[in-house]
N, C-alpha and C. Protein backbone atom coordinates (compact mmCIF):
# COMPACT_ATOMS: atom_id res chain seq x y z
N UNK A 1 78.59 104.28 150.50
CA UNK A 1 79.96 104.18 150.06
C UNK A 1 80.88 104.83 151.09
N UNK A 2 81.83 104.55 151.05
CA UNK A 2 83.02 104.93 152.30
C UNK A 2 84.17 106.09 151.41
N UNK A 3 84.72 106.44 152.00
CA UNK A 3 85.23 107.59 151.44
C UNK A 3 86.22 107.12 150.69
N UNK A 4 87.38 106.13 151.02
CA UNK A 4 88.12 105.06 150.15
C UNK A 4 87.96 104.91 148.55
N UNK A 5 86.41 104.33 148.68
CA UNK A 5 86.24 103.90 147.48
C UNK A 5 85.46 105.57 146.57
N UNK A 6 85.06 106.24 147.35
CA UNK A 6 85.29 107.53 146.45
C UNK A 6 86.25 108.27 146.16
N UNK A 7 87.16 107.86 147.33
CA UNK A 7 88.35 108.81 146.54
C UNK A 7 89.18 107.75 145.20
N UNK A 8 89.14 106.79 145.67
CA UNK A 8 89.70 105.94 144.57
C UNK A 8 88.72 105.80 143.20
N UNK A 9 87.63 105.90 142.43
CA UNK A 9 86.63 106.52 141.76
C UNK A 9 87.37 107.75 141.22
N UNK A 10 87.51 108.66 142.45
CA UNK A 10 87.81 110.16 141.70
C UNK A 10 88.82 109.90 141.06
N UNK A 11 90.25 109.15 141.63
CA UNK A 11 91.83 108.96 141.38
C UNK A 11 91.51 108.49 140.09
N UNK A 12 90.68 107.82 139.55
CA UNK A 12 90.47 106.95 137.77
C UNK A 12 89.82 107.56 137.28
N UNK A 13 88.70 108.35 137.56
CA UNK A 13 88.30 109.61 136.54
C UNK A 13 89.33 110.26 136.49
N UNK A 14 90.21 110.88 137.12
CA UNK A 14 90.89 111.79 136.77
C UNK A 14 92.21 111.71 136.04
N UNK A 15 92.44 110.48 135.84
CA UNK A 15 93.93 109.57 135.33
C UNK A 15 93.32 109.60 133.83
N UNK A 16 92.00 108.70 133.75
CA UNK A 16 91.39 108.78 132.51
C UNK A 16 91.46 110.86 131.56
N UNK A 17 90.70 111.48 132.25
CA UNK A 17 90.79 112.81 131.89
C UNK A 17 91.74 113.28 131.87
N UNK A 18 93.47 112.64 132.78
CA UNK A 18 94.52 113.26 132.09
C UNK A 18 94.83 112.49 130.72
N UNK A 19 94.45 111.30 130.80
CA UNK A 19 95.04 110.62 129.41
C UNK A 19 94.23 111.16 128.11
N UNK A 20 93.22 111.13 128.12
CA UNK A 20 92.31 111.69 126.85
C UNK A 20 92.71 112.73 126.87
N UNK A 21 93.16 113.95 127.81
CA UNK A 21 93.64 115.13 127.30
C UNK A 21 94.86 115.09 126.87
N UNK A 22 96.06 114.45 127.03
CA UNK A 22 97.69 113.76 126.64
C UNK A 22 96.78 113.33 124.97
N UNK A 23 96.25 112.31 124.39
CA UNK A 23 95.74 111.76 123.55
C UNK A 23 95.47 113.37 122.66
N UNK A 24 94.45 113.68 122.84
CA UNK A 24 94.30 115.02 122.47
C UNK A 24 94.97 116.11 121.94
N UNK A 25 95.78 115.76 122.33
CA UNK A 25 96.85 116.95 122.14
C UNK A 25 97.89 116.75 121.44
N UNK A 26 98.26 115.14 121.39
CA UNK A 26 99.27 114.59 120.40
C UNK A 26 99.06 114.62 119.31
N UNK A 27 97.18 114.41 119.38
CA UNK A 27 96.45 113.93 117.77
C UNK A 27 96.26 116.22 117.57
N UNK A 28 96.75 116.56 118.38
CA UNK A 28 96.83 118.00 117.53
C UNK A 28 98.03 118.46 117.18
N UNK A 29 99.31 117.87 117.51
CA UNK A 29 100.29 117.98 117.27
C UNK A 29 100.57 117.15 116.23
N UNK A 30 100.48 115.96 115.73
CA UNK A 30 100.57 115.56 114.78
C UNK A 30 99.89 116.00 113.80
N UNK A 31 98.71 116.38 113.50
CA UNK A 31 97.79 117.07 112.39
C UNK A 31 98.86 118.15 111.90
N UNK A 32 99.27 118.97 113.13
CA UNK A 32 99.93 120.15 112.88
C UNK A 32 100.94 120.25 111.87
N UNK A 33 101.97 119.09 112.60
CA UNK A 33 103.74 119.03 112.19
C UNK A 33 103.20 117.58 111.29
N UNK A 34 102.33 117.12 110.41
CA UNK A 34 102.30 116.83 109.53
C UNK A 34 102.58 116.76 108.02
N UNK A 35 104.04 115.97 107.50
CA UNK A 35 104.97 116.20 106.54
C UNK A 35 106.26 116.90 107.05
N UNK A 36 106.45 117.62 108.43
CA UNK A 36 107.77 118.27 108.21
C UNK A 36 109.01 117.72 108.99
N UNK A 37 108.84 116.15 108.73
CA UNK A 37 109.88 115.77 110.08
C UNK A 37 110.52 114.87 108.46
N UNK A 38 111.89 114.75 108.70
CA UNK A 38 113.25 114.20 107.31
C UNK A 38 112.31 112.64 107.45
N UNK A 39 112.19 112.74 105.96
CA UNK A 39 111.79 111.05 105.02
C UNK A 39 110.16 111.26 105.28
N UNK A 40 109.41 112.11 105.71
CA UNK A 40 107.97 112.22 105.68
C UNK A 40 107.84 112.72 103.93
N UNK A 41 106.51 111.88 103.20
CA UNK A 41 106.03 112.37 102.39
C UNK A 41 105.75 113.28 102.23
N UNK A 42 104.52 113.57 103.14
CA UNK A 42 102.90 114.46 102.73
C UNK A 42 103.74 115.50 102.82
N UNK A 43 103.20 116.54 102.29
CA UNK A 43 103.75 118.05 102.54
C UNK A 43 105.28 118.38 102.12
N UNK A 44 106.40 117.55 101.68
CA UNK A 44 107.77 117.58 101.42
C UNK A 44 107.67 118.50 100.47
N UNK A 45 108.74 117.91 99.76
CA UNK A 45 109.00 118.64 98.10
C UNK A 45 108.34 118.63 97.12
N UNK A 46 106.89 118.64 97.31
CA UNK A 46 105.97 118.13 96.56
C UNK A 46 106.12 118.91 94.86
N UNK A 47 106.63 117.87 94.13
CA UNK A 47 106.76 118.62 92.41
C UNK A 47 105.75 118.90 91.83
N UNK A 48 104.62 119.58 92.30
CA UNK A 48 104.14 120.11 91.61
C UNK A 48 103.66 121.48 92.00
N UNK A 49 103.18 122.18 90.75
CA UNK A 49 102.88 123.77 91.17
C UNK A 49 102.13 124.25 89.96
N UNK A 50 100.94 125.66 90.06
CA UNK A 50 100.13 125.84 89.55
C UNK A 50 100.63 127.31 88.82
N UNK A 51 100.63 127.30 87.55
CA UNK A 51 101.26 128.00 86.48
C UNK A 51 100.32 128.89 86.27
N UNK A 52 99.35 128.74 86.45
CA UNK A 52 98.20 129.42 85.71
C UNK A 52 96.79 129.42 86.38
N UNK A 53 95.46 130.29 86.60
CA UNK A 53 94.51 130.26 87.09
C UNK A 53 93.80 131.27 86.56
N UNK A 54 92.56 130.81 85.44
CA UNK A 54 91.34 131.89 85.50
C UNK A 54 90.26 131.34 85.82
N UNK A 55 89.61 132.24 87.01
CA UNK A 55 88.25 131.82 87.15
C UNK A 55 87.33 132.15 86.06
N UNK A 56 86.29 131.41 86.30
CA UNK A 56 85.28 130.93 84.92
C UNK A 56 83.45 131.52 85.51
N UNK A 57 83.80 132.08 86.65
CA UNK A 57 82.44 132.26 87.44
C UNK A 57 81.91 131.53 88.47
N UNK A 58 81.30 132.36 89.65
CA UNK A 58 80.70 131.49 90.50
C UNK A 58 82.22 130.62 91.19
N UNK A 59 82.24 129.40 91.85
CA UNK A 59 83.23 128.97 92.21
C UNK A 59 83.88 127.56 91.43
N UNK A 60 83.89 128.24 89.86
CA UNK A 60 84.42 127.46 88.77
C UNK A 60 85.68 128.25 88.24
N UNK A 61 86.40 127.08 87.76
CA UNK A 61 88.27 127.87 87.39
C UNK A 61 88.34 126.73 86.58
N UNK A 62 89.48 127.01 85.64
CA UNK A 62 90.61 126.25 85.03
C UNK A 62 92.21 126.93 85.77
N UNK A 63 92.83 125.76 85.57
CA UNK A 63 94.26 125.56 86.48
C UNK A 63 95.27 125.08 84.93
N UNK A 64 95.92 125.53 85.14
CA UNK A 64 97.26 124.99 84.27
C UNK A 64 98.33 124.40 85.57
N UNK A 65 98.30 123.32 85.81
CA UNK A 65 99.11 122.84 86.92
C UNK A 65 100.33 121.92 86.28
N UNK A 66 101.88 121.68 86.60
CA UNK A 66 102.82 121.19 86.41
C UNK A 66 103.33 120.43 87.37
N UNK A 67 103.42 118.86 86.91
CA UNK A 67 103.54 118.22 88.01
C UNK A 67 104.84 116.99 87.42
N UNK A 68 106.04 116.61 87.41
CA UNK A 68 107.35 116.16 87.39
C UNK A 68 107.10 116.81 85.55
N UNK A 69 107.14 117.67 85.44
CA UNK A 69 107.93 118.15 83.84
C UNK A 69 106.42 117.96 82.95
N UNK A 70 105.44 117.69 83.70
CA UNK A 70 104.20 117.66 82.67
C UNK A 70 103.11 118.38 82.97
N UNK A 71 102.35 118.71 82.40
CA UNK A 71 101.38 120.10 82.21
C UNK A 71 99.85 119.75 81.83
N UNK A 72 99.15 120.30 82.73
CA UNK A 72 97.92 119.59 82.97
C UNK A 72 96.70 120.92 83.10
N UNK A 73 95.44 120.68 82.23
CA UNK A 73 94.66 121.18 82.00
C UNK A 73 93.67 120.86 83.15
N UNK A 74 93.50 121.84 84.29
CA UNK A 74 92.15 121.08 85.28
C UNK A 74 91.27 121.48 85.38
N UNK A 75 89.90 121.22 85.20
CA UNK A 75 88.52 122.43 85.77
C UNK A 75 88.79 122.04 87.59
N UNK A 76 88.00 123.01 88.27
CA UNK A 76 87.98 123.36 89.74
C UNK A 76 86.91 123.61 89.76
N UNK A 77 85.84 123.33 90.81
CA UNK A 77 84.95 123.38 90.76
C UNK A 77 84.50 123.13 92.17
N UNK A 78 83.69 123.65 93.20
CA UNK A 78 83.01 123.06 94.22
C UNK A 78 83.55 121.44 94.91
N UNK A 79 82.75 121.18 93.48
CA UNK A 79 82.30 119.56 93.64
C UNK A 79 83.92 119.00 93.24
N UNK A 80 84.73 119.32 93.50
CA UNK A 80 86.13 118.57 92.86
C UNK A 80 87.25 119.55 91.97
N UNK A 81 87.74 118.32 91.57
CA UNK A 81 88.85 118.52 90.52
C UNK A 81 88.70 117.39 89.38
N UNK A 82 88.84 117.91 88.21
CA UNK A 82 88.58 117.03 86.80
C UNK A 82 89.63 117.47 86.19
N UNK A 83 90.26 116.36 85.34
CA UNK A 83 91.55 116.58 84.36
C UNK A 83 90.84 117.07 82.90
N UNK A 84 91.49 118.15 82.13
CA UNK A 84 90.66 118.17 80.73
C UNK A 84 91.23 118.03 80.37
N UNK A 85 92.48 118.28 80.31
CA UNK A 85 93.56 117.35 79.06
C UNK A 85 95.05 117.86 79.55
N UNK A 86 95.71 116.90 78.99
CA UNK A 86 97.31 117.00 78.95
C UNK A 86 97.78 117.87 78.23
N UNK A 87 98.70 118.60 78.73
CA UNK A 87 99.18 120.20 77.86
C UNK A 87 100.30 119.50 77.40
N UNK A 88 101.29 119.72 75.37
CA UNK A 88 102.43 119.86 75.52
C UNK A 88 103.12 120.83 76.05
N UNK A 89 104.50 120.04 76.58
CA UNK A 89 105.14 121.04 77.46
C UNK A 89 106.01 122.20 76.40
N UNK A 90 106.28 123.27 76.15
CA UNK A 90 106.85 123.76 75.55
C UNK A 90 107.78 124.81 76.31
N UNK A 91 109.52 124.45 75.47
CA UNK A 91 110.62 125.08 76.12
C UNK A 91 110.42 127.05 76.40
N UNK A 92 111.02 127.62 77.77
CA UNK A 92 110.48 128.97 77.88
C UNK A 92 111.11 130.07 77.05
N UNK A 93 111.92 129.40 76.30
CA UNK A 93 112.22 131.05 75.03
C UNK A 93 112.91 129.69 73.78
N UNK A 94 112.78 129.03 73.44
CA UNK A 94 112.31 128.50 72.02
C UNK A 94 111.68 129.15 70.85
N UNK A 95 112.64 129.00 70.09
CA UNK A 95 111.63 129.89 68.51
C UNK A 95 112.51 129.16 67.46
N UNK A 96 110.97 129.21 67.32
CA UNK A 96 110.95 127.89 66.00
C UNK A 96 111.20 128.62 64.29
């Protein structure tokens, strides 16, 4: 081989290894700033939030979670998340 065609060899390995590292780095910047740029879903204002938590042992819980005005019974568990039932919602100083 003549030196030409090795240096031209090296010039495309090394164009390639800047691009996969450019690639790389976008796909870590996006993971990152994922949800926080205006009209992105994931991660926004997400309505819901967790009211309540007792663990049950080992890496088992129930959750009282509230999600648009409704109230939700969840086991937690390892293996997932399971719904146990729909909570009524009841007003915070109401007396009946």
């Amino acid at each position: 081989m003549d030196t030409e065609t090795i240096s031209g060899a090296a010039s495309t390995i090394a164009s390639l290894l800047i691009l996969l590292g450019l690639l790389a780095a976008l796909a870590f910047l996006a993971r990152r700033f994922k949800g926080r740029f205006p009209g992105s879903k994931a991660g926004g204002n997400m309505p819901v939030s967790i009211l309540s938590s007792r663990p049950l042992g080992g890496q088992h819980s129930l959750v009282i979670a509230e999600a648009d005005g409704q109230r939700f019974l969840l086991g937690v568990s390892r293996g997932g998340i399971a719904l146990i039932t729909r909570l009524e919602t009841h007003e915070p100083n109401s007396h009946e």
